[in-house]
PDB file of N, CA and C in Angstrom:
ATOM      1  N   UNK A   1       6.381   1.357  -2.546  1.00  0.00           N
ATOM      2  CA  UNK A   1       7.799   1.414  -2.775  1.00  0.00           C
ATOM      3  C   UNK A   1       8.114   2.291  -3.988  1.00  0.00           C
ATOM      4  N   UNK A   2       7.424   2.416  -4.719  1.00  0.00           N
ATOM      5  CA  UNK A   2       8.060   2.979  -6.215  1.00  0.00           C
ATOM      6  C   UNK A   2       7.280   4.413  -5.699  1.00  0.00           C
ATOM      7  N   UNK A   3       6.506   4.782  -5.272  1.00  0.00           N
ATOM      8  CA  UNK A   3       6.090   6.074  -4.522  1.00  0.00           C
ATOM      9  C   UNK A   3       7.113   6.829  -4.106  1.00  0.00           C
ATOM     10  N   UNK A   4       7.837   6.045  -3.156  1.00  0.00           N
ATOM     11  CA  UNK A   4       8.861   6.833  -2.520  1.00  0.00           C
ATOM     12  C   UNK A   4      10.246   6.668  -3.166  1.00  0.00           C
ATOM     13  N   UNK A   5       9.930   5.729  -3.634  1.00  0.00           N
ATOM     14  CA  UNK A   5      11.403   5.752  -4.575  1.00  0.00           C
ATOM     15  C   UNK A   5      11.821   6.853  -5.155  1.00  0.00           C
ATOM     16  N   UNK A   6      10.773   7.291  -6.293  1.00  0.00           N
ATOM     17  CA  UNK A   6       9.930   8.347  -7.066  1.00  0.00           C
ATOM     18  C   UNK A   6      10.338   9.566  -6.247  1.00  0.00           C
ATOM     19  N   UNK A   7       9.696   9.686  -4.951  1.00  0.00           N
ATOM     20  CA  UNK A   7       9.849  11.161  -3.823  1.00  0.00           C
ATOM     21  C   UNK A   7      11.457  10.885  -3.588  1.00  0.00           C
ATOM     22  N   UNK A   8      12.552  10.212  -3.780  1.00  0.00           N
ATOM     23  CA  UNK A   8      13.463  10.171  -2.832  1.00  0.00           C
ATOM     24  C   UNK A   8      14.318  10.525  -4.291  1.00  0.00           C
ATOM     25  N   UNK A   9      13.899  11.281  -5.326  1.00  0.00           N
ATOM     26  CA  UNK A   9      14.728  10.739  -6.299  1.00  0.00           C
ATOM     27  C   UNK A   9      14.899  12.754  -6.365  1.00  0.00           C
ATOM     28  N   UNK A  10      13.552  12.967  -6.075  1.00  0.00           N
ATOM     29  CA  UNK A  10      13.241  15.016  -5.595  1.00  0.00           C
ATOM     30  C   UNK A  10      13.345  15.644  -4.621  1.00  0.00           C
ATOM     31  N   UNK A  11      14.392  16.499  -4.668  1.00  0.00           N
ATOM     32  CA  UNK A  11      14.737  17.206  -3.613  1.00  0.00           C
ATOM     33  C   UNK A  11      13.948  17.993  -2.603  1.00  0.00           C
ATOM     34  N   UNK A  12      13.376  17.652  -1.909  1.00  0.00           N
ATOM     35  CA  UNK A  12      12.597  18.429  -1.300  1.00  0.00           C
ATOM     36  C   UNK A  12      11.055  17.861  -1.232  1.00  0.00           C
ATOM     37  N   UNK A  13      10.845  17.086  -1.800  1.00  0.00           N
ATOM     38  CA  UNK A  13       9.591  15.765  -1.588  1.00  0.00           C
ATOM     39  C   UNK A  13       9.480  15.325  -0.593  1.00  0.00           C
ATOM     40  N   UNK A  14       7.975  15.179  -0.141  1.00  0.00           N
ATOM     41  CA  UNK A  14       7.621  14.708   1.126  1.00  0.00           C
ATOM     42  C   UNK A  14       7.517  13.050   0.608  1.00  0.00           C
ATOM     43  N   UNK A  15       8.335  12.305   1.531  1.00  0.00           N
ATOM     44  CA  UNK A  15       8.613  11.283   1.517  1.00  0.00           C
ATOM     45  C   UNK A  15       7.742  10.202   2.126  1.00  0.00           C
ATOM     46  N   UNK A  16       7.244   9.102   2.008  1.00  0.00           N
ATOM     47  CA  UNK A  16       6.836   7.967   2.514  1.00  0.00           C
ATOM     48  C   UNK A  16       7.532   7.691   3.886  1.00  0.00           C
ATOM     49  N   UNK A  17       6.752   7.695   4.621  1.00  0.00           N
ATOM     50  CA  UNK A  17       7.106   6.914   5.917  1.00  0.00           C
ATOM     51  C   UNK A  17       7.324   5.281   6.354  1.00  0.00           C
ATOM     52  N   UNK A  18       8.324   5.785   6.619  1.00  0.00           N
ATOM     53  CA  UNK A  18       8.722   3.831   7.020  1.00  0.00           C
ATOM     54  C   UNK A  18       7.813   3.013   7.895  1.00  0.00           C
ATOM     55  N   UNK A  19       6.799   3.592   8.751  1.00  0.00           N
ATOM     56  CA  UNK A  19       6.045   2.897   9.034  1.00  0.00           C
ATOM     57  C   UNK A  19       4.572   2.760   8.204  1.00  0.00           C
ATOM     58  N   UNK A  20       4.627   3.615   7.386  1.00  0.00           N
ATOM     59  CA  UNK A  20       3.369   3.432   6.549  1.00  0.00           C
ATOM     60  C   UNK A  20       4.008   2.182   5.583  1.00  0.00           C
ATOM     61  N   UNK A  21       5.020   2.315   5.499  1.00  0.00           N
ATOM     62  CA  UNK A  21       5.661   0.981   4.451  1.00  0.00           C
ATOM     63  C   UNK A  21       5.479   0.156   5.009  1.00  0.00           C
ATOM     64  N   UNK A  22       5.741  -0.138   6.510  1.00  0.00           N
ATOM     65  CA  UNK A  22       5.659  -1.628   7.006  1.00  0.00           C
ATOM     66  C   UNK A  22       3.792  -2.080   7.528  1.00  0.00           C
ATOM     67  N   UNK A  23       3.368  -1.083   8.042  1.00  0.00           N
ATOM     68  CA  UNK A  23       1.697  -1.401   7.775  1.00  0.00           C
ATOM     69  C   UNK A  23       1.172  -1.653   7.133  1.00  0.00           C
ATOM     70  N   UNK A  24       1.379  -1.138   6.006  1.00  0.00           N
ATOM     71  CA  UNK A  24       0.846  -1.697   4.514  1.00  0.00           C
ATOM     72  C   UNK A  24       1.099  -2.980   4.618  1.00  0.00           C
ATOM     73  N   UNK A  25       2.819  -3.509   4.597  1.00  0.00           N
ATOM     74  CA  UNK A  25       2.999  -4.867   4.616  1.00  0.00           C
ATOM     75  C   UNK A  25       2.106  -5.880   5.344  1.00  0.00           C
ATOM     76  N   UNK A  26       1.670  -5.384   6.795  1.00  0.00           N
ATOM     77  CA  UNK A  26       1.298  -5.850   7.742  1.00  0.00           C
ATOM     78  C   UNK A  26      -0.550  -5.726   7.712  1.00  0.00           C
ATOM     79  N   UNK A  27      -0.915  -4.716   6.441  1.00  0.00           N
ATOM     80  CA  UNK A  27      -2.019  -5.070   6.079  1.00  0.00           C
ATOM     81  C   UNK A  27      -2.863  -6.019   5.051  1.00  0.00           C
ATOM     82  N   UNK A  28      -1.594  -6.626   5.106  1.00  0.00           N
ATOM     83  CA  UNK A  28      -1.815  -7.924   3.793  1.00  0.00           C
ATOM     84  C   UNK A  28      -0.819  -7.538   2.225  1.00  0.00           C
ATOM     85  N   UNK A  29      -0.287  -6.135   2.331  1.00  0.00           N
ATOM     86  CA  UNK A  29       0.561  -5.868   1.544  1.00  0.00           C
ATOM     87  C   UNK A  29       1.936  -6.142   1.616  1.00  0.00           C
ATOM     88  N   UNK A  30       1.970  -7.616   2.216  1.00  0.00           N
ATOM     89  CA  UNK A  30       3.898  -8.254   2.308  1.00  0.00           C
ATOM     90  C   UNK A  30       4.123  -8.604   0.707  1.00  0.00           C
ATOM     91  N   UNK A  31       3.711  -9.261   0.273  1.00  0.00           N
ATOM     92  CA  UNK A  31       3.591  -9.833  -0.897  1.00  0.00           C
ATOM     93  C   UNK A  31       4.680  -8.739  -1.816  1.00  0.00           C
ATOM     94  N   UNK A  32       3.489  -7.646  -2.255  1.00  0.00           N
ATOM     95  CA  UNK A  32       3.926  -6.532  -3.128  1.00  0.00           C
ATOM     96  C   UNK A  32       4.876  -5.816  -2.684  1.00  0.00           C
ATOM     97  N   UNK A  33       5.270  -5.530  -1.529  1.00  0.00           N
ATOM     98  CA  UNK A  33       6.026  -5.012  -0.990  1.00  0.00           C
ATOM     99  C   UNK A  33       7.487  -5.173  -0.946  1.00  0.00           C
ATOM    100  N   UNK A  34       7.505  -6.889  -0.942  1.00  0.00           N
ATOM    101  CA  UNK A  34       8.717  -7.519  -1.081  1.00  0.00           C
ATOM    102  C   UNK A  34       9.202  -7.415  -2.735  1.00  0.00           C
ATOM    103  N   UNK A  35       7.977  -7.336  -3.443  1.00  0.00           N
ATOM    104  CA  UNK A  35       8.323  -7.761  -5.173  1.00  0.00           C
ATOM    105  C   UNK A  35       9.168  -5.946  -5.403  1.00  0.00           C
ATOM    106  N   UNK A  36       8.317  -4.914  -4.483  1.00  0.00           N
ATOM    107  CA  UNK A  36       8.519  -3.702  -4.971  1.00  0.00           C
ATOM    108  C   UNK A  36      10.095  -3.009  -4.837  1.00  0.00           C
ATOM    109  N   UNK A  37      10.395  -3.849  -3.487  1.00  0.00           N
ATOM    110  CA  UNK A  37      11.637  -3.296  -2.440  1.00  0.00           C
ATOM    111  C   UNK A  37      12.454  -4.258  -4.172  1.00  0.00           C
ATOM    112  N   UNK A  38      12.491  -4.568  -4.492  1.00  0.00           N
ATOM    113  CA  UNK A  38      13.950  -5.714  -4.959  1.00  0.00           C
ATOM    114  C   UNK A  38      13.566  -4.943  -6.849  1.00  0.00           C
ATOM    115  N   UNK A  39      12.117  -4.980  -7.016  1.00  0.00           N
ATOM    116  CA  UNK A  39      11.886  -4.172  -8.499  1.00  0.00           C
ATOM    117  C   UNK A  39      12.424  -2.799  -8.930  1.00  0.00           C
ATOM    118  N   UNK A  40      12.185  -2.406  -7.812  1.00  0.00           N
ATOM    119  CA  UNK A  40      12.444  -0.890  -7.744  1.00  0.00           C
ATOM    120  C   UNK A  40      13.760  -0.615  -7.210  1.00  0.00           C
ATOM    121  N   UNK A  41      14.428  -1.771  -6.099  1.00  0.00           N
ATOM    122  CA  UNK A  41      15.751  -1.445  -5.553  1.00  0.00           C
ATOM    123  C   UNK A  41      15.382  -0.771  -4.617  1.00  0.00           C
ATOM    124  N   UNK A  42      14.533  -0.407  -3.462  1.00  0.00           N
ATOM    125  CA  UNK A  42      14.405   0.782  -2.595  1.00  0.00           C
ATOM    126  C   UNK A  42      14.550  -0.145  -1.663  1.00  0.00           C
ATOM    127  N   UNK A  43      14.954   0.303  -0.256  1.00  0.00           N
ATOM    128  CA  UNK A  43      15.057  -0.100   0.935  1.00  0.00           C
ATOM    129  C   UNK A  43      15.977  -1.385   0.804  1.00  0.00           C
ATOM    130  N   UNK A  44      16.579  -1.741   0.164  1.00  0.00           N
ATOM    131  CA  UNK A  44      17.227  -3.581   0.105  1.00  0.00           C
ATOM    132  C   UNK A  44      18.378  -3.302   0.628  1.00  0.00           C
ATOM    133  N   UNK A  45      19.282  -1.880   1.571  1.00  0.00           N
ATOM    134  CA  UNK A  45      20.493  -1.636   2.231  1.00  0.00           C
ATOM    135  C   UNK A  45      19.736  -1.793   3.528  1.00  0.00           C
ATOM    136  N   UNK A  46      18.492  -1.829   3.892  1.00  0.00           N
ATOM    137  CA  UNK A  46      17.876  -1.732   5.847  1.00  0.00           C
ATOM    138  C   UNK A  46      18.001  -2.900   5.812  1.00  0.00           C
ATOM    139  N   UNK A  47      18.772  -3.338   7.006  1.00  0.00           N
ATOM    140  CA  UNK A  47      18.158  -5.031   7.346  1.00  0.00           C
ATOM    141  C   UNK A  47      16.858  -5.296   7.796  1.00  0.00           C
ATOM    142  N   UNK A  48      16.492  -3.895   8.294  1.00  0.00           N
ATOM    143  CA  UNK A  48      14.635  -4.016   8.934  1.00  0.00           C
ATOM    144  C   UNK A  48      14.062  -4.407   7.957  1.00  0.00           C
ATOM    145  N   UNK A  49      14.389  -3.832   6.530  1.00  0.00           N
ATOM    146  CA  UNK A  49      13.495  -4.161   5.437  1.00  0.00           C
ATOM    147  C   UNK A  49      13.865  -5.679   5.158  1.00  0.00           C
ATOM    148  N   UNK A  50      14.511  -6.356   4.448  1.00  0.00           N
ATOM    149  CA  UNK A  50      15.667  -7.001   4.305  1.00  0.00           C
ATOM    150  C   UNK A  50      14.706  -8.643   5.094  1.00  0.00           C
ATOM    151  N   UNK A  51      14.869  -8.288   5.952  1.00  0.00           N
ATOM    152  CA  UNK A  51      14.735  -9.484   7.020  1.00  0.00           C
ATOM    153  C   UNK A  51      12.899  -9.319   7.163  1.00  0.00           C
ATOM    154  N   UNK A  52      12.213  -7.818   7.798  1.00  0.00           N
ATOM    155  CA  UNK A  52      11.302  -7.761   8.142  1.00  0.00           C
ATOM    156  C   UNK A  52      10.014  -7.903   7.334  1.00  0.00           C
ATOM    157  N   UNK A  53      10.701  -7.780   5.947  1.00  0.00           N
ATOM    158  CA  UNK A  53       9.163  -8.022   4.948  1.00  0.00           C
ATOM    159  C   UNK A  53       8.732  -8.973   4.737  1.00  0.00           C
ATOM    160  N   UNK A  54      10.158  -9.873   4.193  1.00  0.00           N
ATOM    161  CA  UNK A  54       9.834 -11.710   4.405  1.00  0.00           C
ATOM    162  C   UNK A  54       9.467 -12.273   5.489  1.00  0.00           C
ATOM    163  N   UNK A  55      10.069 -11.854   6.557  1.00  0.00           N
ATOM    164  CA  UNK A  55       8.991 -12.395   8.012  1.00  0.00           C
ATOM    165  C   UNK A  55       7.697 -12.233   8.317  1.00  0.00           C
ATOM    166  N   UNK A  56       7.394 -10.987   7.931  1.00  0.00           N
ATOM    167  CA  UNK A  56       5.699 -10.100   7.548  1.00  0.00           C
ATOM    168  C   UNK A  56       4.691 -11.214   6.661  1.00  0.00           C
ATOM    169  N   UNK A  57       5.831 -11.737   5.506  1.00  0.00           N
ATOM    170  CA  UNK A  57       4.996 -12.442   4.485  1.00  0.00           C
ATOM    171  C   UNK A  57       4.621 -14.008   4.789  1.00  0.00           C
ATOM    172  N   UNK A  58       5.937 -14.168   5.638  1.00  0.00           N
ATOM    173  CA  UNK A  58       5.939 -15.893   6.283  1.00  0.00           C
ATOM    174  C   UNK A  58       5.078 -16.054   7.448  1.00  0.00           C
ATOM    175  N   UNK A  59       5.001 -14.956   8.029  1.00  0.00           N
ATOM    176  CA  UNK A  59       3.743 -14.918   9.469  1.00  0.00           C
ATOM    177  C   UNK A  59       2.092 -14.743   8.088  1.00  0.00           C
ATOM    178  N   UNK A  60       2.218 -14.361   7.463  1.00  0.00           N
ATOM    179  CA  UNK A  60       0.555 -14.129   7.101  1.00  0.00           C
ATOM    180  C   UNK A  60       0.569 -15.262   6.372  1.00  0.00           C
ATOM    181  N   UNK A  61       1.821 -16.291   5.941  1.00  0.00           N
ATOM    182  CA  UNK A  61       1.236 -17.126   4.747  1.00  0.00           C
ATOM    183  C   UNK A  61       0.974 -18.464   5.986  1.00  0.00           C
ATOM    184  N   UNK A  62       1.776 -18.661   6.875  1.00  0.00           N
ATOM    185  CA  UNK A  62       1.233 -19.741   8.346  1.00  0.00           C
ATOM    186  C   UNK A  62       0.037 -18.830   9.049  1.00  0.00           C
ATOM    187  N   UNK A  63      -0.309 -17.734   9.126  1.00  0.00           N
ATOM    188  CA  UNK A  63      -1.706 -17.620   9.661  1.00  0.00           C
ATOM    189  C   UNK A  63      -2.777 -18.249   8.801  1.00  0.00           C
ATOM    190  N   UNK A  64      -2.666 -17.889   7.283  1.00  0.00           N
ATOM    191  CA  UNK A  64      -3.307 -18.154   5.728  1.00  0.00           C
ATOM    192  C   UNK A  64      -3.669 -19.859   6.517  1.00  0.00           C
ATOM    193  N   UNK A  65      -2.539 -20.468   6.259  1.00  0.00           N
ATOM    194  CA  UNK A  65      -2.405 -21.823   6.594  1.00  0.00           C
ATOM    195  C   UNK A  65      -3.516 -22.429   7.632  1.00  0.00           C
ATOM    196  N   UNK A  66      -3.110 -21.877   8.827  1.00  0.00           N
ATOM    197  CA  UNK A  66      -3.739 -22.044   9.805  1.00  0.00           C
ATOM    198  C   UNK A  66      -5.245 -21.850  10.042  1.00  0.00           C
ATOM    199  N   UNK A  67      -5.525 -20.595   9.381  1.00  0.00           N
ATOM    200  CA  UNK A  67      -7.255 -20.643   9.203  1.00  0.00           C
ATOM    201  C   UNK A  67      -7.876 -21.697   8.216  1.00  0.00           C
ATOM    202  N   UNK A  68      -7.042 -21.463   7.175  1.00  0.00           N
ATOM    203  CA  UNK A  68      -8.061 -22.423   6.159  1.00  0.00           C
ATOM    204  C   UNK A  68      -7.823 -23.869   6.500  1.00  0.00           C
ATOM    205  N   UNK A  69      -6.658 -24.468   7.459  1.00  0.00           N
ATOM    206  CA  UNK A  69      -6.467 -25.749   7.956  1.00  0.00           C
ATOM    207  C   UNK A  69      -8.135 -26.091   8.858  1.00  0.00           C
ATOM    208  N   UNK A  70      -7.735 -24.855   9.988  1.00  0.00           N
ATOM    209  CA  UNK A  70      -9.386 -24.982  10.961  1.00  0.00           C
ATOM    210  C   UNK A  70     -10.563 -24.848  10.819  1.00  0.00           C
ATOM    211  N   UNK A  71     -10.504 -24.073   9.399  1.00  0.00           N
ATOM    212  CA  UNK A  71     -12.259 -23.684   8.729  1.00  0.00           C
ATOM    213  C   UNK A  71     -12.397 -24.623   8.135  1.00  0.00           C
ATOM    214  N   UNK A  72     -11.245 -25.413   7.348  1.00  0.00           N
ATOM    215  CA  UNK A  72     -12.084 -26.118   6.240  1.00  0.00           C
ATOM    216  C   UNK A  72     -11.702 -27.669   6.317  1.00  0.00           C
ATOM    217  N   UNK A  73     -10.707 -28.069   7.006  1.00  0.00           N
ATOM    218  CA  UNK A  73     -10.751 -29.630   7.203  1.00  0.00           C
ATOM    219  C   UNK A  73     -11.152 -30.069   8.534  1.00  0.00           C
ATOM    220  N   UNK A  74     -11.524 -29.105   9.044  1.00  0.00           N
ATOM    221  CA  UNK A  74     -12.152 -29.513  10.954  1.00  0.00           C
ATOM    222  C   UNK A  74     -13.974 -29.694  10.749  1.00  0.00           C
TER     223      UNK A  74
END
C-alpha cells in the first residue's frame, strides 16, 4: 500500500496493480494490508477494498481457527 501510494503521488509511475494488492492479501498479507489501506489512506474510497480486505482477513483467521482446532485438540 504505501508503494503505490508513493507511485500514485508521480506522474507517470508505474503503478501497483490491484490484483497484486489483493493476492498479497490472499497470501497471508490481509493483516498488513488492512493496517496499510487506513495508515497510509490508499484505497479506503473502493468498496472492493473496504469490504474485501476484512473478509480476506476473517476467512484466514476461521481457516487459522479451524486447522489448529483439528491438529491440535483432535
Amino acid at each position: 500500500m504505501w508503494s503505490d501510494k508513493r507511485r500514485s503521488k508521480r506522474p507517470g509511475a508505474r503503478r501497483v496493480p490491484e490484483k497484486v494488492l489483493f493476492l498479497s492479501a490472499l497470501l497471508g498479507g490481509s493483516l498488513g494490508a488492512l493496517l496499510g489501506m487506513y495508515a497510509f489512506r490508499h484505497k479506503t474510497k473502493h468498496w472492493y477494498f473496504v469490504w474485501g480486505m476484512p473478509l480476506i482477513l476473517l476467512a484466514q483467521l476461521a481457516l487459522g481457527l479451524w486447522i489448529g482446532y483439528t491438529v491440535f485438540l483432535q
